[in-house]
Protein backbone atom coordinates (compact mmCIF):
# COMPACT_ATOMS: atom_id res chain seq x y z
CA UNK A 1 77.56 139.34 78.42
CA UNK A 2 76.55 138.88 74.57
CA UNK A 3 73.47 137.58 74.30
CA UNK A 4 74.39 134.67 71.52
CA UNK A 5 71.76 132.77 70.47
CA UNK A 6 69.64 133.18 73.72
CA UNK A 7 68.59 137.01 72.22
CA UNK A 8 67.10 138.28 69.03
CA UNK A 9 70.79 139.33 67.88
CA UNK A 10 74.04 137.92 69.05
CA UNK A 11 75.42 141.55 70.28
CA UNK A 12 72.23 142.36 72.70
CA UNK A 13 73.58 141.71 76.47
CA UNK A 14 72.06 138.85 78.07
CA UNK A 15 71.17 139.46 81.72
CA UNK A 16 71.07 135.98 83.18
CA UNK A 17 69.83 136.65 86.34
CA UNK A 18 66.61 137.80 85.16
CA UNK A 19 66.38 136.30 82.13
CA UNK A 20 65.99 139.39 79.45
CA UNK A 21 68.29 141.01 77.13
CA UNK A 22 69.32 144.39 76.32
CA UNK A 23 68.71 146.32 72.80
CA UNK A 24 72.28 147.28 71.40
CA UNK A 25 71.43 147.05 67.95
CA UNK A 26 72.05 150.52 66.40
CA UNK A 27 69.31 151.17 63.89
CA UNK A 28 66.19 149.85 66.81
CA UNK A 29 68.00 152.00 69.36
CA UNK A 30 67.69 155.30 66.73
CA UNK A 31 64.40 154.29 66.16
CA UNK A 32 63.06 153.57 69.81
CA UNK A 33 64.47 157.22 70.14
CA UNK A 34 62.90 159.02 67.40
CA UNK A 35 65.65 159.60 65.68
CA UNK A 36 65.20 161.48 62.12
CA UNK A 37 67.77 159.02 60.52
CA UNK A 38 66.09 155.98 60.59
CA UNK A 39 62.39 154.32 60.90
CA UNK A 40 60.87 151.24 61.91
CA UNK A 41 57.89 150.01 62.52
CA UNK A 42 56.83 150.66 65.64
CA UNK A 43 53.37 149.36 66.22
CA UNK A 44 54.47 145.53 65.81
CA UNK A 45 54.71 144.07 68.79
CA UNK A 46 58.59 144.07 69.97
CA UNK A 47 58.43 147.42 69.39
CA UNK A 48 55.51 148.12 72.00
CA UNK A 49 56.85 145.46 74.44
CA UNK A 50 60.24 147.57 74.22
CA UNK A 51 58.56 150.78 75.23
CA UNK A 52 56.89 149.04 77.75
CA UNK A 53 60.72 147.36 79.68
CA UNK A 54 62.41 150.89 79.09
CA UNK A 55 64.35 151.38 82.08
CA UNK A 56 65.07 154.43 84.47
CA UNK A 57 68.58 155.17 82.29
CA UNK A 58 66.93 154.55 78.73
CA UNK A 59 68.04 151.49 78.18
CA UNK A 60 65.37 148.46 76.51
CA UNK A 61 65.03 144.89 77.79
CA UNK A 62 62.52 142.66 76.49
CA UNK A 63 62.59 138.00 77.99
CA UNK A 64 64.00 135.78 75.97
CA UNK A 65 61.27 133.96 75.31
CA UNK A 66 59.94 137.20 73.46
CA UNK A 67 63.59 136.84 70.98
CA UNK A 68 61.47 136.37 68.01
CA UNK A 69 58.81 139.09 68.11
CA UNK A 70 62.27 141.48 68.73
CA UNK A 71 63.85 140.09 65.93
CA UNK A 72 61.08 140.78 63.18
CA UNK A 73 60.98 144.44 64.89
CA UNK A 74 64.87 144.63 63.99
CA UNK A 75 64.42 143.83 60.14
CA UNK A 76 61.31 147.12 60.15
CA UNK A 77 64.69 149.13 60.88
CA UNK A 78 65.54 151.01 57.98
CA UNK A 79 68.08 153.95 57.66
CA UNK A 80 67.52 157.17 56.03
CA UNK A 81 70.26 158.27 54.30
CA UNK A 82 71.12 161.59 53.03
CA UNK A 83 68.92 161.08 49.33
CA UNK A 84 66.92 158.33 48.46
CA UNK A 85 69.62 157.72 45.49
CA UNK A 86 72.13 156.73 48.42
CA UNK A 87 72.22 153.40 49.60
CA UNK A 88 72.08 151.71 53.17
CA UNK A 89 75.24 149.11 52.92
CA UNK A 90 74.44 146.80 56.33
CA UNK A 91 77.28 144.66 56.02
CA UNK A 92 80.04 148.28 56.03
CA UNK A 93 80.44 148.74 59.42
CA UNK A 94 80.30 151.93 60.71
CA UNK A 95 83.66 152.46 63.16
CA UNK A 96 84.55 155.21 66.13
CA UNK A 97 87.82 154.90 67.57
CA UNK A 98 87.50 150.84 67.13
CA UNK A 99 84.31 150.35 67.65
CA UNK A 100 82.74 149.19 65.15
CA UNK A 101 78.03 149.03 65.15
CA UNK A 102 75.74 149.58 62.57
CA UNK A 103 76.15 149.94 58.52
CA UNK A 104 76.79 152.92 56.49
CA UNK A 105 75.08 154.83 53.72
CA UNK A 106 77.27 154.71 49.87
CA UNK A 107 76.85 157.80 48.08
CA UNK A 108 75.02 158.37 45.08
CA UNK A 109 74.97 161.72 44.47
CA UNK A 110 76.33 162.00 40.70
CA UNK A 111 77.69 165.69 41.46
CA UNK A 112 78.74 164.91 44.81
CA UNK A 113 80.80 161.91 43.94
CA UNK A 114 82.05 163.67 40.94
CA UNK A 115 82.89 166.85 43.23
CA UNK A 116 84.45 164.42 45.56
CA UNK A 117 86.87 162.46 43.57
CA UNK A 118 88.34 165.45 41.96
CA UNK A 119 89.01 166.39 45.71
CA UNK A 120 91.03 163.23 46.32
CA UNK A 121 94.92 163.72 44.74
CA UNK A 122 98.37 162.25 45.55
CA UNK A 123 101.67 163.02 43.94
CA UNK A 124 100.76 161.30 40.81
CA UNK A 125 97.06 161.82 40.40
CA UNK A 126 95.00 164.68 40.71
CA UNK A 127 91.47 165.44 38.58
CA UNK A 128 88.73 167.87 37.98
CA UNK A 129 85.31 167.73 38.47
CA UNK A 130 83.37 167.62 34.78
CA UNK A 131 82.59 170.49 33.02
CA UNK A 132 79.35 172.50 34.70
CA UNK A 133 79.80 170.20 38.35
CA UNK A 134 80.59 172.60 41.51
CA UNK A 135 80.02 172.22 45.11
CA UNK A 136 80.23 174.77 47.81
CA UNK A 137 82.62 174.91 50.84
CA UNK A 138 80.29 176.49 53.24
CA UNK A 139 79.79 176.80 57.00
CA UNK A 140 76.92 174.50 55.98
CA UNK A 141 78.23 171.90 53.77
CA UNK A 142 81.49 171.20 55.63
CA UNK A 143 80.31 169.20 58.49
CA UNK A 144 78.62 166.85 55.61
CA UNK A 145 82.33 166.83 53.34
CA UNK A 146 84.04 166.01 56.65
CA UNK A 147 81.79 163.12 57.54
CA UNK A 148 82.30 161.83 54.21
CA UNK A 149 85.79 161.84 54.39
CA UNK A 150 85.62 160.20 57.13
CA UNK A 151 83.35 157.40 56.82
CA UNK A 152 85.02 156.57 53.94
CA UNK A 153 88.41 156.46 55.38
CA UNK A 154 87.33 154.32 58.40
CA UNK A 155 86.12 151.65 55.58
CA UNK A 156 89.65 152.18 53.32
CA UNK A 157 91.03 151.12 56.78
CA UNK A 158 89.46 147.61 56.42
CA UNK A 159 88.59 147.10 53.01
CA UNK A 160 89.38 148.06 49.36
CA UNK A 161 87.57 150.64 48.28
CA UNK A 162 86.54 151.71 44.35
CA UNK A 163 87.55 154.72 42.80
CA UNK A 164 84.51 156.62 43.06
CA UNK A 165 82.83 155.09 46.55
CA UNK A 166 82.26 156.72 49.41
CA UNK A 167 80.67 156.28 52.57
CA UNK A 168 79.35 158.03 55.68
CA UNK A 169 77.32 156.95 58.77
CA UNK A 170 73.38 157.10 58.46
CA UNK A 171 73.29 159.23 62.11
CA UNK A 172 74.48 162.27 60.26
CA UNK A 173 72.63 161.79 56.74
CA UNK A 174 71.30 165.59 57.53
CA UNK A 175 74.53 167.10 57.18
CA UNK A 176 75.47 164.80 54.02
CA UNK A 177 72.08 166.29 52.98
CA UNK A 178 73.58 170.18 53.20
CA UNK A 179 76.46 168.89 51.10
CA UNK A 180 74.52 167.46 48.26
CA UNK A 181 72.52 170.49 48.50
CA UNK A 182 75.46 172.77 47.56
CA UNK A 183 76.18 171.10 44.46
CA UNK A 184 75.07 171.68 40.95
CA UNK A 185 75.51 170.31 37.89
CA UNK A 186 74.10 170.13 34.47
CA UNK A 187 71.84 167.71 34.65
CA UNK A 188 68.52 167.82 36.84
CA UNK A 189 68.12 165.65 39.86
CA UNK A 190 71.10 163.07 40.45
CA UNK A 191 71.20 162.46 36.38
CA UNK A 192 74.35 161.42 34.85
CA UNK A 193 76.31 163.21 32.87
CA UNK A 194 77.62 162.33 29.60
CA UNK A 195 80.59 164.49 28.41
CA UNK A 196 81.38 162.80 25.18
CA UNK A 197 77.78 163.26 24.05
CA UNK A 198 76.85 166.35 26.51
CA UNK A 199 73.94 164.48 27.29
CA UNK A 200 72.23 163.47 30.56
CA UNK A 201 71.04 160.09 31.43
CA UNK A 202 67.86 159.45 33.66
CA UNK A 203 68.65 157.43 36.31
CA UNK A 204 65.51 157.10 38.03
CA UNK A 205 63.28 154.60 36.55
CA UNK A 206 60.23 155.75 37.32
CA UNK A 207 60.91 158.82 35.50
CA UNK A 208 61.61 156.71 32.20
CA UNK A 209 58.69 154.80 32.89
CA UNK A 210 56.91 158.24 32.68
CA UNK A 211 57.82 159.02 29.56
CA UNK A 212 58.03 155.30 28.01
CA UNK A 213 55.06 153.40 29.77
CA UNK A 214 55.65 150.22 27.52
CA UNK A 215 54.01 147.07 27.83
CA UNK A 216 57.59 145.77 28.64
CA UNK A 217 57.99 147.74 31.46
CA UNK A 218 58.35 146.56 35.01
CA UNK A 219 55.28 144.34 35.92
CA UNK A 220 53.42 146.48 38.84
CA UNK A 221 55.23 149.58 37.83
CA UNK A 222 53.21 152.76 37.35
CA UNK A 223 54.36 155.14 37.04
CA UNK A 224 53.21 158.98 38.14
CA UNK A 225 54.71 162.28 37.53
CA UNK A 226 52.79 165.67 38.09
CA UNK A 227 52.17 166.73 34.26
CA UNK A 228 53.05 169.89 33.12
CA UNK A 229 52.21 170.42 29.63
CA UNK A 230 54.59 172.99 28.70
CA UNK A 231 57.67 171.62 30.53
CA UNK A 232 56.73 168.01 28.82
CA UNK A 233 56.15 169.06 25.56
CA UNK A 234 59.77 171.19 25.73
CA UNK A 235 61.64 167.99 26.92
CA UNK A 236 60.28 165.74 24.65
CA UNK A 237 61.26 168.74 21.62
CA UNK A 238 64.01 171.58 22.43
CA UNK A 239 65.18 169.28 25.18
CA UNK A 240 66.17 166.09 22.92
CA UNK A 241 64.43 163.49 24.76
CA UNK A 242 65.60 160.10 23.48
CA UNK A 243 65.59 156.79 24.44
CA UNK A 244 63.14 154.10 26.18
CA UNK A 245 63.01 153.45 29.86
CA UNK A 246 65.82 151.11 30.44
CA UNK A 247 68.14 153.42 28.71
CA UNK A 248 66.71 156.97 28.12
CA UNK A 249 68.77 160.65 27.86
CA UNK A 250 68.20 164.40 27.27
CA UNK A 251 70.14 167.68 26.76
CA UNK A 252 71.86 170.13 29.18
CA UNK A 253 69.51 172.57 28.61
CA UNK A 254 66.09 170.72 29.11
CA UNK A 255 67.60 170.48 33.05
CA UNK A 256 65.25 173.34 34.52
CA UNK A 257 62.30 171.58 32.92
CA UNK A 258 63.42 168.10 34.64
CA UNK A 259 64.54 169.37 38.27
């Protein structure tokens, strides 16, 4: 039965006769199993204790008087999606034929999204990727597409969805990753670009902490970037570099510089 309050989460089985409970909770279990797509901590000590109740058939018990030290384990759990752009949404439940465990990662890929949209077309819609934005259909990259695609549908079954969002589950971030590596666009990295000024926006902070390290900046923030004199000194002229780091942007061409 559901463990309830008597376990560290209320979907671990409760064995009654003994007293324990069972790990169902998706991330630990990937993690217990060394599983590339997610980490947790596991010297703490619900992690060890788990290793140490593993069963003949792989399954992990820990007492119920040993809830708590499971439950901080739990929150070390963190899914590794297919970039570190993307992000891990816990409360988007991840669903196979109705059954519904775990979260999901949200793509952030700028050409990837891009790419994606202009995929998605009715009888009164239809759109192309931005100029310079292509991703390839490959042996490789459609396992990733179709994952996507379906993620993303399981969630537009349940809730309403943004133009723009899409989803897929964490276990198969690798083959997201093969997608996002077939892409290309003009701007290095997962930069946005910005067709009415054909200029490319840094999204990663750290980057525009790099090149602006104001006093203003993010307390405890700083920043590091290997330094290569040439490929600074071109973004900062040919390459346009403007901007401070909460808003900062470059040219097209200063991309092989950047990536």
């Amino acid at each position: 039965v559901r463990g309830g309050k008597a376990c560290a989460i209320d979907k671990d089985l409760l064995d009654q006769a003994h007293q324990r409970c069972r790990v169902e909770d998706k991330l630990a279990l990937g993690g217990l199993r060394g599983q590339s797509w997610v980490k947790c901590a596991d010297s703490t000590s619900g992690a060890l204790l788990l290793r140490q109740m593993q069963d003949e058939e792989g399954h992990y018990w820990y007492p119920v008087n040993d809830k708590h030290k499971i439950n901080f384990f739990y929150t070390t759990c963190k899914a590794a999606c297919a970039s570190a752009a993307d992000i891990y949404q816990g409360d988007v439940l991840s669903c196979d034929h109705g059954v519904c465990d775990g979260g999901l990662c949200q793509v952030q890929d700028y050409n990837g999204i891009q790419w994606l949209e202009s995929k998605k077309s009715n009888f009164l819609f239809s759109s192309a990727p931005p100029p310079g934005v292509t991703c390839s259909e490959t042996p490789a990259s459609i396992p990733g597409i179709e994952h996507i695609q379906t993620g993303t549908a399981e969630v537009i079954a349940h809730h309403t969805v943004e133009k723009g969002v899409f989803y897929y589950d964490p276990q198969v971030a690798v083959l997201v990753r093969n997608f996002y590596d077939s892409c290309e666009g003009p701007c290095a990295c997962n930069d946005k670009y910005l067709p009415s000024l054909d200029r490319c926006s840094i999204t990663d902070e750290q980057v525009r902490i790099f090149f602006d390290p104001s006093k203003n900046s993010p307390a405890g923030m700083n920043a590091y970037c290997t330094q290569m004199r040439s490929d600074i000194q071109f973004i900062k002229g040919q390459g346009g570099l403007q901007g401070g780091w909460r808003h900062m942007s470059y040219d097209p061409l200063a991309k092989p510089h950047l990536a």
